[in-house]
Each structure stands twice: as C-alpha cells, then as structure tokens.
N, C-alpha and C. Protein backbone atom coordinates (compact mmCIF):
# COMPACT_ATOMS: atom_id res chain seq x y z
N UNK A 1 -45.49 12.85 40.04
CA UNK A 1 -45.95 13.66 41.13
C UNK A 1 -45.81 15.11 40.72
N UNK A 2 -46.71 16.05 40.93
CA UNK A 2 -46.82 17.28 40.56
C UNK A 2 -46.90 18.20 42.00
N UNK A 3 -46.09 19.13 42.31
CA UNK A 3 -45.61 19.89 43.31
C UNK A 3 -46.49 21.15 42.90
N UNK A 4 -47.04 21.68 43.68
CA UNK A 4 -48.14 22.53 43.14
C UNK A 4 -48.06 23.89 44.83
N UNK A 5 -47.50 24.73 44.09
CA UNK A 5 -47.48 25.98 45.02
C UNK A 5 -48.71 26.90 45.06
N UNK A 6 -48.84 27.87 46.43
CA UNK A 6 -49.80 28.66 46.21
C UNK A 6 -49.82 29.66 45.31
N UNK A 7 -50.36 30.17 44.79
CA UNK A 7 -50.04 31.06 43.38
C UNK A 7 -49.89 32.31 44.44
N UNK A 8 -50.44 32.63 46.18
CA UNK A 8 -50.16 34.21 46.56
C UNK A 8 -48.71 34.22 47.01
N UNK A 9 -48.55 33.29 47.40
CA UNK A 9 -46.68 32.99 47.55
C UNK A 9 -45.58 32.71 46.72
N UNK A 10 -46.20 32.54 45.59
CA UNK A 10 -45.50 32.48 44.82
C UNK A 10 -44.80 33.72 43.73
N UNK A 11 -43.82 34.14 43.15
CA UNK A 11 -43.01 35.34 42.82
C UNK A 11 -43.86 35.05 41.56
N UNK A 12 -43.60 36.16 40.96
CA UNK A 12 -44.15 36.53 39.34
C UNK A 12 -42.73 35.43 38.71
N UNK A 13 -42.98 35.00 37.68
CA UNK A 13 -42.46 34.36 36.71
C UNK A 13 -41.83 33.14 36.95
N UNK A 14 -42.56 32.28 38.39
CA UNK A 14 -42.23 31.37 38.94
C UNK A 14 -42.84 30.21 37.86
N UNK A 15 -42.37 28.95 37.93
CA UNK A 15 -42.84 28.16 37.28
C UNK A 15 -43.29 26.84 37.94
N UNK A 16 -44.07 25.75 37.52
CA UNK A 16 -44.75 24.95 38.05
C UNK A 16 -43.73 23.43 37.88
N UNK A 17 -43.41 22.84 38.69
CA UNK A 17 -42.53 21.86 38.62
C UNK A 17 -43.59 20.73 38.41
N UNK A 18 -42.55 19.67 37.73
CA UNK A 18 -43.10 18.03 37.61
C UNK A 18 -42.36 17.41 37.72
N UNK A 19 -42.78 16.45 39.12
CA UNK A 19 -41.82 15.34 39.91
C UNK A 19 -41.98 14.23 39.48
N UNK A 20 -41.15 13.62 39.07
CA UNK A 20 -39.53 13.40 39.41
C UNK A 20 -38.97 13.99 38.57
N UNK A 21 -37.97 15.07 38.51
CA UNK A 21 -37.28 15.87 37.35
C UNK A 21 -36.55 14.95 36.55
N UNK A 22 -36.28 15.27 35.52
CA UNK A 22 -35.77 14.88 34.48
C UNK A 22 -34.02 16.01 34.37
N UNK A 23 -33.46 14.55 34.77
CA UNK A 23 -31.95 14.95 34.83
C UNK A 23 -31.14 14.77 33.83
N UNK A 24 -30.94 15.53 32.87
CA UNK A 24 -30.18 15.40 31.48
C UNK A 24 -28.41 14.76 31.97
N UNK A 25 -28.80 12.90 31.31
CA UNK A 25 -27.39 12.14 31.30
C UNK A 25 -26.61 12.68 30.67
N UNK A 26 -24.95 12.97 31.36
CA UNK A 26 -24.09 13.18 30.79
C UNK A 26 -23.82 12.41 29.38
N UNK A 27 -23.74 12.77 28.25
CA UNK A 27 -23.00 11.60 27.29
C UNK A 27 -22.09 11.33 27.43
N UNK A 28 -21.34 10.08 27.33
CA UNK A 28 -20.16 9.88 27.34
C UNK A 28 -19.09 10.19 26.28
N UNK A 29 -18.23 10.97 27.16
CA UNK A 29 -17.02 11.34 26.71
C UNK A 29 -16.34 10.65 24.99
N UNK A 30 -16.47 11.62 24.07
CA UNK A 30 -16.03 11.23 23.16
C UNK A 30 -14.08 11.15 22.86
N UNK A 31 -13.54 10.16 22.65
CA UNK A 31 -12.10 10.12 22.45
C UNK A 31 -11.83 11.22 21.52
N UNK A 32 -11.19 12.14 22.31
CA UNK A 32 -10.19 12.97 21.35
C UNK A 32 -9.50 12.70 20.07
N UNK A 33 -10.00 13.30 18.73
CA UNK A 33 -9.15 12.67 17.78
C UNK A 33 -7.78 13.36 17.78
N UNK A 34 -6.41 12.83 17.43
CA UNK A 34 -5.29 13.66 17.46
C UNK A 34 -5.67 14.93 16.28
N UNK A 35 -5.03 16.07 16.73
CA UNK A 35 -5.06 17.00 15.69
C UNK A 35 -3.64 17.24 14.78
N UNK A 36 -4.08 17.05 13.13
CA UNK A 36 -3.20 16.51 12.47
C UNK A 36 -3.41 17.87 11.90
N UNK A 37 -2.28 18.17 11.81
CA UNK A 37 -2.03 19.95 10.60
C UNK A 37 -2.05 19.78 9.61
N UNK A 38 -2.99 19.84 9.27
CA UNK A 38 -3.22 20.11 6.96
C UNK A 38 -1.95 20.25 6.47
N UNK A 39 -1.46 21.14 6.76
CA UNK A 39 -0.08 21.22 6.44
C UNK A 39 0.86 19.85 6.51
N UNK A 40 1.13 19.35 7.74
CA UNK A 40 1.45 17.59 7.76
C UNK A 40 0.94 16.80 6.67
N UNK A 41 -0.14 16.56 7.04
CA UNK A 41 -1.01 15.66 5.61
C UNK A 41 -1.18 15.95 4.62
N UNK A 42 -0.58 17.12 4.14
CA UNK A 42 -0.26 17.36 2.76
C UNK A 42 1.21 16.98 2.53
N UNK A 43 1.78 17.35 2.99
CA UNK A 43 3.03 16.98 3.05
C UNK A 43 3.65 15.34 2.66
N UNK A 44 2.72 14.79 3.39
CA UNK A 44 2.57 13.01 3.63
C UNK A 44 1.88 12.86 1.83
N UNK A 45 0.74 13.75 1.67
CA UNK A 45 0.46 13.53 0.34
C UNK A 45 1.43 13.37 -0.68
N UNK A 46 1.80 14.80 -0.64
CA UNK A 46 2.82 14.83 -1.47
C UNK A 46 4.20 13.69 -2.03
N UNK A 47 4.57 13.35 -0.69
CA UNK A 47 5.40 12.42 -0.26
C UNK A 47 5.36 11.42 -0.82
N UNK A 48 3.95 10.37 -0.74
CA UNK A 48 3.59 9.20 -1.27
C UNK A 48 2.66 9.09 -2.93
N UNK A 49 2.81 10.73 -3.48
CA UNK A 49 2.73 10.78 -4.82
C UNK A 49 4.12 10.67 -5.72
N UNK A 50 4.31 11.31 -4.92
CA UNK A 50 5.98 11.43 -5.56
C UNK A 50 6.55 10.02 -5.48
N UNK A 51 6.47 9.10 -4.44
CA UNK A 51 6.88 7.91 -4.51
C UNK A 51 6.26 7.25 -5.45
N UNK A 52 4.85 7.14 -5.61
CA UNK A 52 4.08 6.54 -6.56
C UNK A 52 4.53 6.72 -8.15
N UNK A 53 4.68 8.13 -8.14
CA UNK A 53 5.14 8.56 -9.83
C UNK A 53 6.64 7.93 -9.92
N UNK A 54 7.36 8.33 -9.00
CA UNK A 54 8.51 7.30 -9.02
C UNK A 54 8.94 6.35 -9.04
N UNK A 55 7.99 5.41 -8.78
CA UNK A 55 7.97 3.91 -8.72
C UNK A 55 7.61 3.80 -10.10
N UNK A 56 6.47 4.30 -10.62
CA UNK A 56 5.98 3.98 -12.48
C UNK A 56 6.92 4.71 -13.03
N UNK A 57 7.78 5.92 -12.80
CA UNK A 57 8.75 6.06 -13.70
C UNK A 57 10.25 4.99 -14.00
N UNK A 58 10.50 4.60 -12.78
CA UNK A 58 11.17 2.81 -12.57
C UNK A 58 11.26 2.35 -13.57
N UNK A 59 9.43 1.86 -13.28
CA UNK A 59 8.99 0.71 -13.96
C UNK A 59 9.40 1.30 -15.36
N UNK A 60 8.40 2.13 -15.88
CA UNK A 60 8.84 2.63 -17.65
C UNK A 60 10.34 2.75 -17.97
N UNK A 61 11.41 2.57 -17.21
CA UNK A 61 12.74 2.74 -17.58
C UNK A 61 13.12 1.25 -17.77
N UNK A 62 13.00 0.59 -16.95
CA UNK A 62 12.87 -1.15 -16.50
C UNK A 62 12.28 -1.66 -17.93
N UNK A 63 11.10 -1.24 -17.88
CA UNK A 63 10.63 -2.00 -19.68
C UNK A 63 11.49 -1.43 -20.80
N UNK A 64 11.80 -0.51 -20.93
CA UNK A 64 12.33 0.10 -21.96
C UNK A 64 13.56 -0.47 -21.93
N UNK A 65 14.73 -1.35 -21.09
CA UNK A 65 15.70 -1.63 -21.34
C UNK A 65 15.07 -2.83 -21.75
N UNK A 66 14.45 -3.73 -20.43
CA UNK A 66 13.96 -5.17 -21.12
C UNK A 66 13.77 -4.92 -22.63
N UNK A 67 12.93 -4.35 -23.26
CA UNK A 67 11.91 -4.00 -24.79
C UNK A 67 13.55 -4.56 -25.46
N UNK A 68 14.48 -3.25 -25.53
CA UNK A 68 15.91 -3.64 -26.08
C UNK A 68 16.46 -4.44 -26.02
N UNK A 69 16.43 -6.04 -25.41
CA UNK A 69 17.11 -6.87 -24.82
C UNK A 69 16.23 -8.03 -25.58
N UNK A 70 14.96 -7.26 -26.64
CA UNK A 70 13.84 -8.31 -27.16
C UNK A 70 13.00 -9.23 -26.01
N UNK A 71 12.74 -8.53 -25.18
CA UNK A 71 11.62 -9.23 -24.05
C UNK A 71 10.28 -8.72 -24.60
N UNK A 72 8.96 -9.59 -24.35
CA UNK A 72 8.01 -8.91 -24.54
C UNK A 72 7.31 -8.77 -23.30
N UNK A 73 7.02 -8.08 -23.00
CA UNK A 73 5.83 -7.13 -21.52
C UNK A 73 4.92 -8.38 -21.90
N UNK A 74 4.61 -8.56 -20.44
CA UNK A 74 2.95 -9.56 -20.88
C UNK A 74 1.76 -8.86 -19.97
N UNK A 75 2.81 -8.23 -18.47
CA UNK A 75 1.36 -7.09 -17.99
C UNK A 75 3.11 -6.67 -17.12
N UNK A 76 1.76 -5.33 -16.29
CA UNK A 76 2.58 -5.11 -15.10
C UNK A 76 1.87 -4.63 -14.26
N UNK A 77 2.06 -4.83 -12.63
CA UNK A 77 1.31 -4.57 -11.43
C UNK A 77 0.28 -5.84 -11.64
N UNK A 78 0.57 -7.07 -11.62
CA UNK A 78 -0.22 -8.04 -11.72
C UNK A 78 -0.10 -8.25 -10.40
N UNK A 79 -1.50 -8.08 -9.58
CA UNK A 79 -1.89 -8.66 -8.24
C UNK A 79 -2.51 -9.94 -8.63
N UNK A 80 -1.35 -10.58 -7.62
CA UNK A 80 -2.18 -12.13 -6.65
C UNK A 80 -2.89 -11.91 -5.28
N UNK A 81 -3.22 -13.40 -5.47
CA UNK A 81 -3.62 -13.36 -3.80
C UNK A 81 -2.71 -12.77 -2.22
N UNK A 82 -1.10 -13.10 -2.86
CA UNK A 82 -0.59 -12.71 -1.76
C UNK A 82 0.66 -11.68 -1.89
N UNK A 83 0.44 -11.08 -3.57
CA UNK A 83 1.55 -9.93 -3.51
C UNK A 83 1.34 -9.67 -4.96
N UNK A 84 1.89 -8.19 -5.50
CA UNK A 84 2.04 -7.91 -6.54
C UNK A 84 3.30 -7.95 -7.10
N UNK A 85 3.41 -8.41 -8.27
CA UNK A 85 4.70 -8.25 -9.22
C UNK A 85 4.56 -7.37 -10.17
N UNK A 86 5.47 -6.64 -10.22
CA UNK A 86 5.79 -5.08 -11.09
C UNK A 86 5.68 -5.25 -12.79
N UNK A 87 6.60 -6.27 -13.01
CA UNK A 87 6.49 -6.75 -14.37
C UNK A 87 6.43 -8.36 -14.23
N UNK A 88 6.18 -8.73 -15.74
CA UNK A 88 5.93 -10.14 -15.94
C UNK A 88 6.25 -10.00 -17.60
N UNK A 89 7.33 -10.42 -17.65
CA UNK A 89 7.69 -10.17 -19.18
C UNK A 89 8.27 -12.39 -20.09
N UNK A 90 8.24 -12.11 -20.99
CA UNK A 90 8.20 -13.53 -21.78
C UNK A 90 9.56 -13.19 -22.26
N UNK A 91 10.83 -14.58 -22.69
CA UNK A 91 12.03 -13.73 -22.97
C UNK A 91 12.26 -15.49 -23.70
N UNK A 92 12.24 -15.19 -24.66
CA UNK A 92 12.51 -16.86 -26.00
C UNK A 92 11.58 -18.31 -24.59
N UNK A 93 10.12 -18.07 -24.41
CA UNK A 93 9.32 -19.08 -23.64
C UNK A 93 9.79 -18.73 -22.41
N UNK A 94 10.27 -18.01 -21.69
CA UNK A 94 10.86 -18.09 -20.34
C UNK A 94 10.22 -17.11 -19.99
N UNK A 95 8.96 -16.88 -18.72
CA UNK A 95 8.72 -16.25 -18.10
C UNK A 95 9.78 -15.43 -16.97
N UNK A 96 9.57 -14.06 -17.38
CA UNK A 96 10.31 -13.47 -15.85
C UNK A 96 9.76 -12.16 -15.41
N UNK A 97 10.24 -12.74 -13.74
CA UNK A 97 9.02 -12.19 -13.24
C UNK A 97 9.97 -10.92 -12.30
N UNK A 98 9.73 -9.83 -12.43
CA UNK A 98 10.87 -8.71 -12.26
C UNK A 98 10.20 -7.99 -11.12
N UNK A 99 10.89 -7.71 -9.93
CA UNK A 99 10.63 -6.48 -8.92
C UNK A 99 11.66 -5.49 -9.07
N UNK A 100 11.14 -4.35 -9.14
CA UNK A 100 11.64 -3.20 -9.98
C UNK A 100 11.30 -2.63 -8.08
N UNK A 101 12.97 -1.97 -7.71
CA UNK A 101 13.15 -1.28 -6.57
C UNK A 101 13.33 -0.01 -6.97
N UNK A 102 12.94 1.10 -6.59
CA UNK A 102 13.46 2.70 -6.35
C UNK A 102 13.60 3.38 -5.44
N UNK A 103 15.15 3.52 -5.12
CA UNK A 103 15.63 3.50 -3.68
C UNK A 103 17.07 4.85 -3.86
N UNK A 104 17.77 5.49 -2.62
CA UNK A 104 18.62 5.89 -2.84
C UNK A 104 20.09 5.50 -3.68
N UNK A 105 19.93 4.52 -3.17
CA UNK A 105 21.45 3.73 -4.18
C UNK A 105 20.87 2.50 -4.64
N UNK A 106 22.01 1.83 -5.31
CA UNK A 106 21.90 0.26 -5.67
C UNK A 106 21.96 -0.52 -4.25
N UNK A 107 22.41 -0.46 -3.33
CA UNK A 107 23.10 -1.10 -1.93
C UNK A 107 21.58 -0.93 -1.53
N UNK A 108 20.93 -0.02 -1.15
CA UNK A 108 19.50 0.41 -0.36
C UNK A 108 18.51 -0.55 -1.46
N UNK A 109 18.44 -0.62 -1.99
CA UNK A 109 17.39 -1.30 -2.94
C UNK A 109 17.83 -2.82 -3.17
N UNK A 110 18.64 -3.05 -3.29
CA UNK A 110 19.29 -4.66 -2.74
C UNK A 110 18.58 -4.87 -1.76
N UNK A 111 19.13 -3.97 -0.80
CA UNK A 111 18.47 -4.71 1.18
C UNK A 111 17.23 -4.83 1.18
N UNK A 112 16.84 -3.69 0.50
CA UNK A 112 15.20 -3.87 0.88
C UNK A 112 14.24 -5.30 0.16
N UNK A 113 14.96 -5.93 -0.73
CA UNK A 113 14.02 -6.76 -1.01
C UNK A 113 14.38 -8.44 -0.18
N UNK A 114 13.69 -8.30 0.78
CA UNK A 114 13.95 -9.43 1.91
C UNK A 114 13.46 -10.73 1.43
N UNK A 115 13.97 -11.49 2.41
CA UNK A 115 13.16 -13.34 2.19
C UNK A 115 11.86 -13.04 2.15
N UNK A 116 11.08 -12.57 2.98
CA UNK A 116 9.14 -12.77 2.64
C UNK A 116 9.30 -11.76 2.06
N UNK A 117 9.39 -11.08 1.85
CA UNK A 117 9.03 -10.50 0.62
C UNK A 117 9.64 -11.44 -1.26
N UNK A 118 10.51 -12.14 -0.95
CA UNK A 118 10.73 -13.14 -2.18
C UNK A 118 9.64 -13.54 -2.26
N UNK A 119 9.64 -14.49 -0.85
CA UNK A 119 8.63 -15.80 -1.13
C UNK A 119 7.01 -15.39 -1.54
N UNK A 120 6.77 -14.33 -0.78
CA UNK A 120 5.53 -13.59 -1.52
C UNK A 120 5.76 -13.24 -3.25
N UNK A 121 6.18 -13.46 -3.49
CA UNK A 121 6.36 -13.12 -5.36
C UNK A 121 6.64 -14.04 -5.68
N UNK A 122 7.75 -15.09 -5.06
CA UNK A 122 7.58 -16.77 -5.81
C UNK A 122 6.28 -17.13 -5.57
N UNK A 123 5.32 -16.83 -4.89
CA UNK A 123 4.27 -17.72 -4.40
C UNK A 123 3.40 -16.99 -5.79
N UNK A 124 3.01 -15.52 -5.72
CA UNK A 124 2.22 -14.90 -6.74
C UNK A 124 2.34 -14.91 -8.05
N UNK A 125 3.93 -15.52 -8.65
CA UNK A 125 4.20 -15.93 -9.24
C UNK A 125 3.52 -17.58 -9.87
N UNK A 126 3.68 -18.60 -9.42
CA UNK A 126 3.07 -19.64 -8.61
C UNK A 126 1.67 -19.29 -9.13
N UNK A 127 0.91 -18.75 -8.68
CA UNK A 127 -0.54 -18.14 -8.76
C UNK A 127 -0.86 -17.83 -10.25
N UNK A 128 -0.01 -16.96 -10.69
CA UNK A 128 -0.07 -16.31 -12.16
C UNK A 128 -0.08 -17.46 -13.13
N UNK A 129 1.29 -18.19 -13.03
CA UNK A 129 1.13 -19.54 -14.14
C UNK A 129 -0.13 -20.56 -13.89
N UNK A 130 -0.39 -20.86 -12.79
CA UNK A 130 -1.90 -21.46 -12.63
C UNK A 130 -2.98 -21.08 -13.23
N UNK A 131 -3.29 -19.55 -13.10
CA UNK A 131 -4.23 -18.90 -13.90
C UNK A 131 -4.00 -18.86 -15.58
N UNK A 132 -2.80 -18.63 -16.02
CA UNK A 132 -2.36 -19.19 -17.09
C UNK A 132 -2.18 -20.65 -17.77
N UNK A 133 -2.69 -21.39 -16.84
CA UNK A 133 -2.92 -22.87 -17.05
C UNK A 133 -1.53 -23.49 -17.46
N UNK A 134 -0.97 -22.75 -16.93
CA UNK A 134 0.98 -23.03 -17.35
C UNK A 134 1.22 -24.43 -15.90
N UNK A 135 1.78 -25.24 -15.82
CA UNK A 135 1.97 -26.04 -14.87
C UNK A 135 3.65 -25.44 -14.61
N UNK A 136 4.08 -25.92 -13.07
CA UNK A 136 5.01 -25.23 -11.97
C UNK A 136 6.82 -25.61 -12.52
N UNK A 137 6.49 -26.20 -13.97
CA UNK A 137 7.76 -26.94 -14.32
C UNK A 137 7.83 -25.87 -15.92
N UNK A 138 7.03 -24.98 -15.96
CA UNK A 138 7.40 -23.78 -16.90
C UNK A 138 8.34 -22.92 -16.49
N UNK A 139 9.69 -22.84 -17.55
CA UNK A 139 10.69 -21.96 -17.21
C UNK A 139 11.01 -20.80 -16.90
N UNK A 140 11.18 -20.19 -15.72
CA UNK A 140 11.06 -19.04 -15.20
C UNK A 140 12.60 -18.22 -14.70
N UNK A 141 12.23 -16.99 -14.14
CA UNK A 141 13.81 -16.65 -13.26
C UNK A 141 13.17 -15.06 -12.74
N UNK A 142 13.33 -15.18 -12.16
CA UNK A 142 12.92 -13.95 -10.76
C UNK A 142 14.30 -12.90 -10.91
N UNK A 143 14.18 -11.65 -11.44
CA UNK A 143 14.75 -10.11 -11.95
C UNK A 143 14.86 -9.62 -10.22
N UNK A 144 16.03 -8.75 -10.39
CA UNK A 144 15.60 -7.77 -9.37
C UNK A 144 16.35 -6.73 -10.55
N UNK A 145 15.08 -5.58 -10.42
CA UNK A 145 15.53 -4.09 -11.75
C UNK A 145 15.30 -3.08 -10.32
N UNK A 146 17.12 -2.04 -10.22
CA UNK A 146 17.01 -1.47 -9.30
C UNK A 146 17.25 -0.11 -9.95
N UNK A 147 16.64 1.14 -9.46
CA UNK A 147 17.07 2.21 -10.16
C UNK A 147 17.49 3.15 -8.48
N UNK A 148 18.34 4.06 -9.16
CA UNK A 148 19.30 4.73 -7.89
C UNK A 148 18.51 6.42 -8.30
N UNK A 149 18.80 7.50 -7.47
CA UNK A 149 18.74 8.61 -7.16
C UNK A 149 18.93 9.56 -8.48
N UNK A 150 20.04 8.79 -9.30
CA UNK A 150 20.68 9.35 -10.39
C UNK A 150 20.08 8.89 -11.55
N UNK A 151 18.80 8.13 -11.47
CA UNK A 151 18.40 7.25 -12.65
C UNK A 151 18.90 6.47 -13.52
N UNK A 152 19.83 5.88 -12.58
CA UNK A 152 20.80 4.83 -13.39
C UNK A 152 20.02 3.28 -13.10
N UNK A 153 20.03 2.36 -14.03
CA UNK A 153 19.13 0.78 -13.84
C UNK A 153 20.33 0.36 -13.56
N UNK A 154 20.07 -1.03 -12.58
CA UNK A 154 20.71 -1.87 -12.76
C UNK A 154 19.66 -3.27 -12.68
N UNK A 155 20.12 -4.32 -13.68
CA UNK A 155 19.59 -5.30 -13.52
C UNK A 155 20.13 -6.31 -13.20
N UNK A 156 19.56 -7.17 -11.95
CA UNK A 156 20.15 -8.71 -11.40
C UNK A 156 19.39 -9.85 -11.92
N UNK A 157 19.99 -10.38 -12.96
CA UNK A 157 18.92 -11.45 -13.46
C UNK A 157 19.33 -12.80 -12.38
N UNK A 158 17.98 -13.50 -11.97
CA UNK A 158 17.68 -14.70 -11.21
C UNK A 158 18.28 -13.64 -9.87
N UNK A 159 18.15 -13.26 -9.16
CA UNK A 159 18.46 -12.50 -8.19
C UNK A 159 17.29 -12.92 -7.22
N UNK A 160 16.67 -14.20 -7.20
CA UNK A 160 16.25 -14.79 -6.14
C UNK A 160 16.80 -16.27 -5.64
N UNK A 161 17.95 -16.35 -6.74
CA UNK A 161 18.60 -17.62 -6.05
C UNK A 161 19.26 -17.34 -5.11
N UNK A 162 19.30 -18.39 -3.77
CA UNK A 162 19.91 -18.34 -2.33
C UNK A 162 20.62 -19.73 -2.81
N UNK A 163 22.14 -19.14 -2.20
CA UNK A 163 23.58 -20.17 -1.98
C UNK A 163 23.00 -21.05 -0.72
N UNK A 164 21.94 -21.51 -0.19
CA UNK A 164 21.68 -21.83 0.91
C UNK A 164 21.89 -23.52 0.49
C-alpha cells in the first residue's frame, strides 16, 4: 500500500512512504566473550612453555642416566590410543616402559602419578607390544624417573607394582 500526500501540504523535503514499513529485526544478542588481558595469556603462554621445555629437559636427563646403565632408547613420546609414554627403552630383552615426572620434590611427583593414570600406560603399553607383534607374555617393568626443582633424578624401577 502506498500512502500518497498532497504535494501543497506537504513541507519541502518531505518524503513519500511505502506501506507496510519495513521494521529493521533486532539481531539477537550476541554472548559476551570474557575479556582476557594479553598480558594473562601470555603469561599462561609462558607458563606452559616453560613446563613443556621442562618436561623434555626431564626426559634428556632420564635417558642419559638410563644410556649409562647400558639401556637402549627405542623411542620417546610414543602415543597410543589411550595415553602417551615418555620413554620406551630395551634393557638385556626387557622392555621398559618409563614415566618421567617433573615436579617440585620427589614426594609431589610420586603423588601425582595415580591408578588411571597407571592403567592408561599399562594399557598403551599393551598397545605398543601388539604393534610390535611382541605377544603380552614379553618381559617388561613400568619406571617411574622423577626429577625435583634442584635437578636431581630419581629412579623407581617397577614402580607400578601394587601390594594389593
């Protein structure tokens, strides 16, 4: 419908309407993203590089004692399906399969390596000799290599057996 005025009644710079107007829909409200300070998220960067380089500096201390002890490296950071193991070293036919902690003390790096978190590395473990066409009766023993604040190692060999 077109609304149509007299042009002598009508004011200079009046304009001509067309009915039914066209009512511009609100958009809907976009969710606020939180505002995170560059400064924060760098910070967090920083944070989880430094952990990262610290975790591979661990590890390179961890092999270097194994190396002395005549172990040979076979990989490290070998992802399975349901977890990664740090090292995987061969020691006279005996696979072992080592989680290398870097934590404030020896006590803090103990705790942190819990039951699922074992059983996730016995299992990826498990996984690895399969892919190796090794069957589940190949001799093994599960490491815990802990390094402290002061860069001191300590190593718990079979440190996944439970007195249970």
């Amino acid at each position: 419908m077109t609304a149509w005025f007299d042009p002598h009644t009508v004011r200079a710079g009046a304009v001509q309407l067309t009915l039914p107007l066209t009512i511009p829909v609100a958009e809907k409200p976009v969710a606020a993203r939180p505002v995170v300070d560059p400064a924060v998220c760098n910070i967090r960067q920083i944070r989880g590089r430094n952990a990262y380089l610290s975790g591979l500096a661990a590890e390179d201390a961890v092999v270097r004692i194994y190396a002395e002890r005549g172990l040979d490296l076979l990989t490290r950071r070998w992802r399975g399906s349901r977890a990664e193991i740090d090292l995987i070293l061969c020691d006279s036919g005996t696979f072992v399969f080592v989680e290398v902690k870097k934590s404030r003390s020896f006590d803090a790096a103990l705790l942190s390596l819990g039951r699922a978190q074992r059983l996730r590395i016995t299992q990826a473990a498990s996984e690895y000799l399969g892919k190796c066409n090794l069957d589940q009766m190949t001799t093994m023993r599960f490491d815990l290599a802990m390094m402290n604040d002061a860069g001191a190692v300590e190593i718990v060999e079979n440190a996944f057996a439970e007195d249970e």
